[in-house]
C-alpha atoms as a PDB file:
ATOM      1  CA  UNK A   1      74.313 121.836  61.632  1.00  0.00           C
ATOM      2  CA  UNK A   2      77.294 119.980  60.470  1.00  0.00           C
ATOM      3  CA  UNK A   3      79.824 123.442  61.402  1.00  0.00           C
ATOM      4  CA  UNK A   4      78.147 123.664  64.814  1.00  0.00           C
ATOM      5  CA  UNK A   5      78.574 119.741  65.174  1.00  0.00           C
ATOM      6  CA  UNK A   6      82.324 120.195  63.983  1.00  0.00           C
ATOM      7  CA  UNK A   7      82.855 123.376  66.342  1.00  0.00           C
ATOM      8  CA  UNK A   8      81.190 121.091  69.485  1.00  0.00           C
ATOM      9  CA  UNK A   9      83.784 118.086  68.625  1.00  0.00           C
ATOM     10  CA  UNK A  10      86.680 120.011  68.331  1.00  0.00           C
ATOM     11  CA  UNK A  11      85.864 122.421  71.582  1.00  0.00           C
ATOM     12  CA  UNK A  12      85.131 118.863  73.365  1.00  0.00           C
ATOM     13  CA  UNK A  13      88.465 117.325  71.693  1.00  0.00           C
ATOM     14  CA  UNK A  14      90.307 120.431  72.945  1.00  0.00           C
ATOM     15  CA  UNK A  15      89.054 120.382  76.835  1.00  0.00           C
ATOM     16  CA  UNK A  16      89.930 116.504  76.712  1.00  0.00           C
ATOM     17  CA  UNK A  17      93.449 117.543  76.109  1.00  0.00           C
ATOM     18  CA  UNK A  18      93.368 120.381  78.454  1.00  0.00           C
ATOM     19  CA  UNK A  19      92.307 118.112  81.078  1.00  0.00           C
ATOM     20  CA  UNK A  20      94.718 115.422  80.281  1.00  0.00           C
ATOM     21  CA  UNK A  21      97.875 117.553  81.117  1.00  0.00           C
ATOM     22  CA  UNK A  22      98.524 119.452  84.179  1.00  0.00           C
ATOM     23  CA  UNK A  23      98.774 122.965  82.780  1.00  0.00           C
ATOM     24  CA  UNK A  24      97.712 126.497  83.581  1.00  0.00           C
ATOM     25  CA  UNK A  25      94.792 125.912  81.377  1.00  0.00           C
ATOM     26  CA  UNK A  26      93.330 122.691  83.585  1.00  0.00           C
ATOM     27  CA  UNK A  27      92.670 125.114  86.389  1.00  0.00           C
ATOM     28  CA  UNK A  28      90.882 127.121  84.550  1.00  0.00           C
ATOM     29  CA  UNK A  29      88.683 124.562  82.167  1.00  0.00           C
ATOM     30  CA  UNK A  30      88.044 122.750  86.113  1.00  0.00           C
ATOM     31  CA  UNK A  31      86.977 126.309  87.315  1.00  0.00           C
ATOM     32  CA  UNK A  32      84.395 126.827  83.660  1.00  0.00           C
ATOM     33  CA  UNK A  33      82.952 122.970  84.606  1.00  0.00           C
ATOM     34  CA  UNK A  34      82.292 123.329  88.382  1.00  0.00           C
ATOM     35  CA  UNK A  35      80.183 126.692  87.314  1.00  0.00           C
ATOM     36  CA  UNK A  36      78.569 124.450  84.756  1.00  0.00           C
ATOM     37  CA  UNK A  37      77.335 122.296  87.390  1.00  0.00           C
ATOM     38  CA  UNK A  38      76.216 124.727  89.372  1.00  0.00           C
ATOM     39  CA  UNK A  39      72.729 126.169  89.364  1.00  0.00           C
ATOM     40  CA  UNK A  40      71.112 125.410  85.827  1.00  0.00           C
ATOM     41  CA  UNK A  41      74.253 123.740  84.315  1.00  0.00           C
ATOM     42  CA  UNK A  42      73.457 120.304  84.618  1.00  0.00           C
ATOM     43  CA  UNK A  43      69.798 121.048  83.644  1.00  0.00           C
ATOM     44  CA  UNK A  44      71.533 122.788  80.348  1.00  0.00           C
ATOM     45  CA  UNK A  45      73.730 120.042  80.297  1.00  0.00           C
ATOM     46  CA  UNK A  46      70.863 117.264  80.431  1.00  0.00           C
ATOM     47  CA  UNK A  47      68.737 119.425  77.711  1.00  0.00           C
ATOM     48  CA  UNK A  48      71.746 119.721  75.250  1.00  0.00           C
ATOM     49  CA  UNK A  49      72.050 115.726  75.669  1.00  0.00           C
ATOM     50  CA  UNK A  50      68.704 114.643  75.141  1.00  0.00           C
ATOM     51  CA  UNK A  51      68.373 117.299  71.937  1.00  0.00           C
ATOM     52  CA  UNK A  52      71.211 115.642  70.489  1.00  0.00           C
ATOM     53  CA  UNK A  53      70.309 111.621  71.524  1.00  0.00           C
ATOM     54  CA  UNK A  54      67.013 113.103  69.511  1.00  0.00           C
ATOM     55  CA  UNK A  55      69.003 114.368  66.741  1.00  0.00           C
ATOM     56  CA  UNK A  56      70.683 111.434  66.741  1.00  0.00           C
ATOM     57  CA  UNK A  57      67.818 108.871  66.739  1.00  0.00           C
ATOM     58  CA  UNK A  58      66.103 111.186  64.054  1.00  0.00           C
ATOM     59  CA  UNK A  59      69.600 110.396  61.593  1.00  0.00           C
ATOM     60  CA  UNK A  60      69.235 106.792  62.529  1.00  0.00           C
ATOM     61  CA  UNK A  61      66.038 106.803  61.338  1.00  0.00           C
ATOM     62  CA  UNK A  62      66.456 108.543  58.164  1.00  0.00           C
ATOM     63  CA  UNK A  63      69.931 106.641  57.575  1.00  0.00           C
ATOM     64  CA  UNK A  64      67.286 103.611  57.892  1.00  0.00           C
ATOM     65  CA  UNK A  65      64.757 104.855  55.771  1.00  0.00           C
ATOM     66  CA  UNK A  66      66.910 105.619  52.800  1.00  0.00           C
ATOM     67  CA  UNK A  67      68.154 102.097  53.282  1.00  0.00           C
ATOM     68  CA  UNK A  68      64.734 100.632  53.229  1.00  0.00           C
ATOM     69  CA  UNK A  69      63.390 102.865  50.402  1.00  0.00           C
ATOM     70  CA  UNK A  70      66.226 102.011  47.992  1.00  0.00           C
ATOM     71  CA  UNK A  71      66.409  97.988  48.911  1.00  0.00           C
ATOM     72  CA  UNK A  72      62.568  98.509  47.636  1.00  0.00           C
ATOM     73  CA  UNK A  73      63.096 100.678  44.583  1.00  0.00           C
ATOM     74  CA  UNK A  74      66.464  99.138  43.360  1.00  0.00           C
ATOM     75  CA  UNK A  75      69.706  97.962  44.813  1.00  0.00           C
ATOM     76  CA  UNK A  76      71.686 101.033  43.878  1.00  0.00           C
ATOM     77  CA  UNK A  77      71.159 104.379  45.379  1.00  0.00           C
ATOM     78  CA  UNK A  78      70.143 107.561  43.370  1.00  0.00           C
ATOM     79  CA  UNK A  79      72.505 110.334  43.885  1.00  0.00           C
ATOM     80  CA  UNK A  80      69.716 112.311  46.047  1.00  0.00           C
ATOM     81  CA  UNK A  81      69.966 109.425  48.576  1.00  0.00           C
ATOM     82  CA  UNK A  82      73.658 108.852  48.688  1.00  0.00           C
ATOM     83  CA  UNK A  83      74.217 112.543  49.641  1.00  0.00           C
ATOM     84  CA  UNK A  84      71.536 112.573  52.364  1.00  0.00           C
ATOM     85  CA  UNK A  85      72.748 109.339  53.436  1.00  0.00           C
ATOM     86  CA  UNK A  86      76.173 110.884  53.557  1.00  0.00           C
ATOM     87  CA  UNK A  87      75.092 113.544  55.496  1.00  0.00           C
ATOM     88  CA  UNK A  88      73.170 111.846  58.059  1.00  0.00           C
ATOM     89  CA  UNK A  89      75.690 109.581  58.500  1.00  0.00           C
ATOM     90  CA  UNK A  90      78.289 112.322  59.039  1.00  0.00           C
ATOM     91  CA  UNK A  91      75.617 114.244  61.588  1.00  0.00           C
ATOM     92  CA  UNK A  92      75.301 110.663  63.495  1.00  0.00           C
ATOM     93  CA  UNK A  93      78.755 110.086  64.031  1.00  0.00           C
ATOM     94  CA  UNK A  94      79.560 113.631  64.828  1.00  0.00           C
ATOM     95  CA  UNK A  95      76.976 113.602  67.468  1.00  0.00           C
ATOM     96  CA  UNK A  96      77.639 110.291  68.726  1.00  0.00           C
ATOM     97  CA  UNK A  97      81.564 110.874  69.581  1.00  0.00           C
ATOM     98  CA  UNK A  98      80.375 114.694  71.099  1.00  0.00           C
ATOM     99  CA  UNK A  99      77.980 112.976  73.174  1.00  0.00           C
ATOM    100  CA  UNK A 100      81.064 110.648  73.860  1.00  0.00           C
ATOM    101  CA  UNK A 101      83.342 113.392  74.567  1.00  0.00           C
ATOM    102  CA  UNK A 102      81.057 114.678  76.843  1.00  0.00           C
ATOM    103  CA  UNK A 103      80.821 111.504  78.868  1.00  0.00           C
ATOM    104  CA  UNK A 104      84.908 111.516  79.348  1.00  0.00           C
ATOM    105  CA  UNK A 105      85.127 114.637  79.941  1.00  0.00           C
ATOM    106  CA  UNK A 106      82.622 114.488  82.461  1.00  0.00           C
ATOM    107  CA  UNK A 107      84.572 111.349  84.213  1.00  0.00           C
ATOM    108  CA  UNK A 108      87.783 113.177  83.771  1.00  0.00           C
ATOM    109  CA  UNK A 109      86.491 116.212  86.094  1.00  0.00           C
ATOM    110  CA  UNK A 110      85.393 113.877  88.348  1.00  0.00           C
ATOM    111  CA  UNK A 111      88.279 111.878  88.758  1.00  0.00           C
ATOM    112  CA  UNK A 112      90.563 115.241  88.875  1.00  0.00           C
ATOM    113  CA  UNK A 113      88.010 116.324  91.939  1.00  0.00           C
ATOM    114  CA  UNK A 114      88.861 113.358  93.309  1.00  0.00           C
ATOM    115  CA  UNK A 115      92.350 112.856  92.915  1.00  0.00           C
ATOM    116  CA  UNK A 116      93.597 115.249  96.279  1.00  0.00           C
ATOM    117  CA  UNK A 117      91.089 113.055  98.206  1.00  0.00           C
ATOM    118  CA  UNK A 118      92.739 109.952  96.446  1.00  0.00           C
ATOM    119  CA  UNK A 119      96.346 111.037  97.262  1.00  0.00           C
ATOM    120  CA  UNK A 120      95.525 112.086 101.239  1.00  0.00           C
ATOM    121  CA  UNK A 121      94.064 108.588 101.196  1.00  0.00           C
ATOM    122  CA  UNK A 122      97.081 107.269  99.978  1.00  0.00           C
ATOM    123  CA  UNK A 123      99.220 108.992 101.844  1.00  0.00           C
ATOM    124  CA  UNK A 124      97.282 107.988 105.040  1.00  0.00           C
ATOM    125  CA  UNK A 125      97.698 104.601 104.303  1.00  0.00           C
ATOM    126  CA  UNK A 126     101.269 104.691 103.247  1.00  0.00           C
ATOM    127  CA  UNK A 127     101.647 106.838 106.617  1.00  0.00           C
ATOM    128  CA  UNK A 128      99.516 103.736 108.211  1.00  0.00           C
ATOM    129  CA  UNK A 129     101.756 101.080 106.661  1.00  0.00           C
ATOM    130  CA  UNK A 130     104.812 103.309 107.988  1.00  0.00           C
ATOM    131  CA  UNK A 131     103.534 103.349 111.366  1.00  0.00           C
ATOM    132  CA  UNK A 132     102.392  99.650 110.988  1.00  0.00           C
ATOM    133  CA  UNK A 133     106.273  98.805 109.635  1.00  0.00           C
ATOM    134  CA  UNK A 134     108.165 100.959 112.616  1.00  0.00           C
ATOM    135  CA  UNK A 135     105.578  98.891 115.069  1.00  0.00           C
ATOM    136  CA  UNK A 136     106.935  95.723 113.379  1.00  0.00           C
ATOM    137  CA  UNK A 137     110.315  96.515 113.159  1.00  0.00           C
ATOM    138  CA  UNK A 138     110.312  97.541 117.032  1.00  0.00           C
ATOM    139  CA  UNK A 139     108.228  94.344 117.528  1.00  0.00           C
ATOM    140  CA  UNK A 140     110.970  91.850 115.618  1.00  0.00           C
ATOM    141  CA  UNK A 141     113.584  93.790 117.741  1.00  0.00           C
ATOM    142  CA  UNK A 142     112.213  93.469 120.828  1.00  0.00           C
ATOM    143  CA  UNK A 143     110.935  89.622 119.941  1.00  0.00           C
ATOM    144  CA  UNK A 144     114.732  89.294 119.049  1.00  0.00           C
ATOM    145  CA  UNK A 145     115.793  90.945 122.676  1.00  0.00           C
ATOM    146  CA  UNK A 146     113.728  88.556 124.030  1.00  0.00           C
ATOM    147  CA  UNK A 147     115.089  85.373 121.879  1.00  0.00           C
ATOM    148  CA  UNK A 148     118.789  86.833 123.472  1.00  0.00           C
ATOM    149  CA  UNK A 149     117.235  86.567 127.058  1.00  0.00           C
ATOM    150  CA  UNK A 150     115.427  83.306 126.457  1.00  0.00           C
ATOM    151  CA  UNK A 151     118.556  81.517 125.056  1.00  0.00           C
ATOM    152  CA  UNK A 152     120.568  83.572 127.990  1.00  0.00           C
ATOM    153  CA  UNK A 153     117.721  81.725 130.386  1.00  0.00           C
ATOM    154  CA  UNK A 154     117.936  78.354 128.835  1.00  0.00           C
ATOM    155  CA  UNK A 155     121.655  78.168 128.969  1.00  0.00           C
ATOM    156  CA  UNK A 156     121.474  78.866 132.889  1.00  0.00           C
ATOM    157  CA  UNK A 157     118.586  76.275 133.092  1.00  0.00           C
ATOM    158  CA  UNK A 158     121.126  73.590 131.326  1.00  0.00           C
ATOM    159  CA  UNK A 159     123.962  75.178 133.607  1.00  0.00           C
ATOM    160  CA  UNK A 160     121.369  74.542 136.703  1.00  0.00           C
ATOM    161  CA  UNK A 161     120.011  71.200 135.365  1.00  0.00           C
ATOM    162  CA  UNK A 162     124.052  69.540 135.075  1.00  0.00           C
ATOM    163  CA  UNK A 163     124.547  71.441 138.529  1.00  0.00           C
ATOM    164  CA  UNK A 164     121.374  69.984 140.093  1.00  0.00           C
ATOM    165  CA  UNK A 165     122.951  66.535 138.519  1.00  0.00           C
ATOM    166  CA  UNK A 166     126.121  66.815 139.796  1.00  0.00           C
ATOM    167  CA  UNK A 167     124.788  67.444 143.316  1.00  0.00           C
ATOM    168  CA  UNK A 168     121.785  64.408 143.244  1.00  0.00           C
ATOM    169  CA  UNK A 169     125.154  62.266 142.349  1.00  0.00           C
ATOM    170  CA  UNK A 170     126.606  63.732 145.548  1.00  0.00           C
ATOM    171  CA  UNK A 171     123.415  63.334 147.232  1.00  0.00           C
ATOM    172  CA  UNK A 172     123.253  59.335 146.484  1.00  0.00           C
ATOM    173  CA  UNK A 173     126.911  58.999 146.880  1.00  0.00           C
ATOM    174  CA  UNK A 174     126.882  60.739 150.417  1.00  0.00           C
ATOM    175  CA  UNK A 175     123.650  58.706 150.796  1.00  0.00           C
ATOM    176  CA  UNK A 176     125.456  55.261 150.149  1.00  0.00           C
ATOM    177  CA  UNK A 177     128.288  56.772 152.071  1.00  0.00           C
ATOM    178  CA  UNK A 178     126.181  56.979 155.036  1.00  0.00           C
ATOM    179  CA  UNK A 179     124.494  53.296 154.556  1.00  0.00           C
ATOM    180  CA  UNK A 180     128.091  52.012 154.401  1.00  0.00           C
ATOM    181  CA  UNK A 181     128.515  53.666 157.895  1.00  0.00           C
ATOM    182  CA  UNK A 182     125.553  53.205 159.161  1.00  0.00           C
ATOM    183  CA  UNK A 183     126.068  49.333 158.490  1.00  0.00           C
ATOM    184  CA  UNK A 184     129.815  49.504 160.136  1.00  0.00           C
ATOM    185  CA  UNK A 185     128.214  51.198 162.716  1.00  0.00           C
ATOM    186  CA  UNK A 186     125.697  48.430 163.336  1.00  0.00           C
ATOM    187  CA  UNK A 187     128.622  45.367 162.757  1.00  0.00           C
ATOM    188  CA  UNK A 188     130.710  47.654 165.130  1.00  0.00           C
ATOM    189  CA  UNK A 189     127.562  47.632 167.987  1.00  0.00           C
ATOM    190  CA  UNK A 190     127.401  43.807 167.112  1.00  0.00           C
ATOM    191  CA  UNK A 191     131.143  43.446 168.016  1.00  0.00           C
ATOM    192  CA  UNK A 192     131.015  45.721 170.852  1.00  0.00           C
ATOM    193  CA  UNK A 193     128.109  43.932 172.509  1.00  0.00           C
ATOM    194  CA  UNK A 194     129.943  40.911 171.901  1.00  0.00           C
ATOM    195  CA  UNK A 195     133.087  41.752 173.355  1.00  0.00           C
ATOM    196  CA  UNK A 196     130.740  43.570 176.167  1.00  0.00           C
ATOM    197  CA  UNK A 197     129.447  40.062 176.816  1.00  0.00           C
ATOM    198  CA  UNK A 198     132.705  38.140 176.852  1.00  0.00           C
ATOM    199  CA  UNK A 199     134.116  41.065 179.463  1.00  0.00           C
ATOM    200  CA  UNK A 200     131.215  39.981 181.737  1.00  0.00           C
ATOM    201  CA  UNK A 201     131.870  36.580 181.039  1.00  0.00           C
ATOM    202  CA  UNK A 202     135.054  37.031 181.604  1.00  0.00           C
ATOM    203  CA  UNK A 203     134.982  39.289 185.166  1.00  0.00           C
ATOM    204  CA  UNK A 204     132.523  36.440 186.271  1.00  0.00           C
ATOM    205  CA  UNK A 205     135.067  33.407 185.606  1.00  0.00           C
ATOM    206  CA  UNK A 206     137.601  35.737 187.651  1.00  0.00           C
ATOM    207  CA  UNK A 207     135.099  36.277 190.406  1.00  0.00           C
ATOM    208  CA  UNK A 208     134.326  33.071 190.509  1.00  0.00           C
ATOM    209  CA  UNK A 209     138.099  32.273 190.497  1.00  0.00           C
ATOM    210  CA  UNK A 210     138.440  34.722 193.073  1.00  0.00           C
ATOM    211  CA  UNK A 211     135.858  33.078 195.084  1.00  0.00           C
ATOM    212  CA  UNK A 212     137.331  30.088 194.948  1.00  0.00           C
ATOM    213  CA  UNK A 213     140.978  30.759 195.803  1.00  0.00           C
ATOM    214  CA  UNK A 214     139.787  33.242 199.030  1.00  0.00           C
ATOM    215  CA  UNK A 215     137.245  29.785 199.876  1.00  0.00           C
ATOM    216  CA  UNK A 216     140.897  27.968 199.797  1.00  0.00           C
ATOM    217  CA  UNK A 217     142.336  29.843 201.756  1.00  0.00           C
ATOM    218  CA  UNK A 218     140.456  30.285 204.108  1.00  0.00           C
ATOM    219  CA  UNK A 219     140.250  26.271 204.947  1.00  0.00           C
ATOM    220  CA  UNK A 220     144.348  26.414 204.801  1.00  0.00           C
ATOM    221  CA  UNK A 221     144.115  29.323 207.545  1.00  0.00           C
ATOM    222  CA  UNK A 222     141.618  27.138 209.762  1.00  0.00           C
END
């Protein structure tokens, strides 16, 4: 029992290492364990387990007897027990790292299975990311193209804004101008009437003047 249990651990110890390193040998211990799964493999497989987990509960249980029997007899143990004690201690933890082994190696062919899917994943997302980091890049550019344009815009709005200022200035100067005029106009309407009014005044003294010297002369003739 203890060969066999030797011969399992170092088989299991040996396809551990196999499947740890990428070698010609992988393919072909990855090739022996998907044909184990196949058809009556894992039911093997699951009988193989639960012998030894029996096995392995029956050495715990003896290991634990002999323990009881000689805390009852004395404190020492007789030669008899220290060799089966040895024994089934030695069966225990041989079966308890196979059934170990079996567990990583297990997890190790399924991680390996998985791995291609794992690295197309990853390369889809670092593909992903690419594509998401070209969009970005093109994105900053263009947000920088239009920064350019908007500072380009915002100059001529200034330029515009000091142009629209100048001419408002112009506006209310010509505007002031024109009040200034307007007003001389006025004064000038206020003269003109005025001097309009001393012309009549003045063409009506004459005519009256007129009047008065033809009135005169008129007696003298008579």
């Amino acid at each position: 029992m203890i060969h066999l249990l030797f011969t399992l651990l170092v088989a299991e110890v040996v396809a551990v290492a196999v499947l740890l390193f990428r070698t010609p040998l992988r393919k072909l211990a990855l090739l022996g364990l998907d044909r184990l799964k196949r058809g009556r493999g894992p039911l093997v497989v699951k009988t193989v387990a639960a012998t030894s987990l029996v096995v392995l509960s029956s050495s715990l249980y003896s290991i634990a007897k002999i323990r009881r029997r000689s805390a009852e007899v004395s404190s020492e143990l007789i030669p008899t027990d220290q060799v089966l004690l040895s024994r089934h201690l030695l069966e225990a933890s041989l079966m308890g790292y196979s059934l170990f082994l079996v567990l990583v190696i297990e997890r190790l062919h399924h991680l390996i299975r998985e791995l291609p899917g794992l690295r197309k994943c990853m390369d889809a997302v670092m593909n992903r990311n690419r594509v998401l980091e070209e969009a970005k890049r093109v994105r900053l550019d263009e947000m920088k193209a239009r920064d350019g344009e908007i500072g380009c815009l915002n100059k001529q709005i200034k330029q515009l804004k000091l142009t629209l200022e100048e001419k408002v200035k112009e506006i209310k100067t010509a505007e002031v101008n024109a009040e200034a005029l307007r007003k001389q106009y006025e004064g000038s309407l206020l003269v003109y009437d005025r001097l309009l009014e001393e012309n009549q005044n003045l063409r009506r003294q004459v005519q009256s003047i007129d009047r008065h010297w033809s009135h005169s002369d008129r007696k003298k003739n008579a």
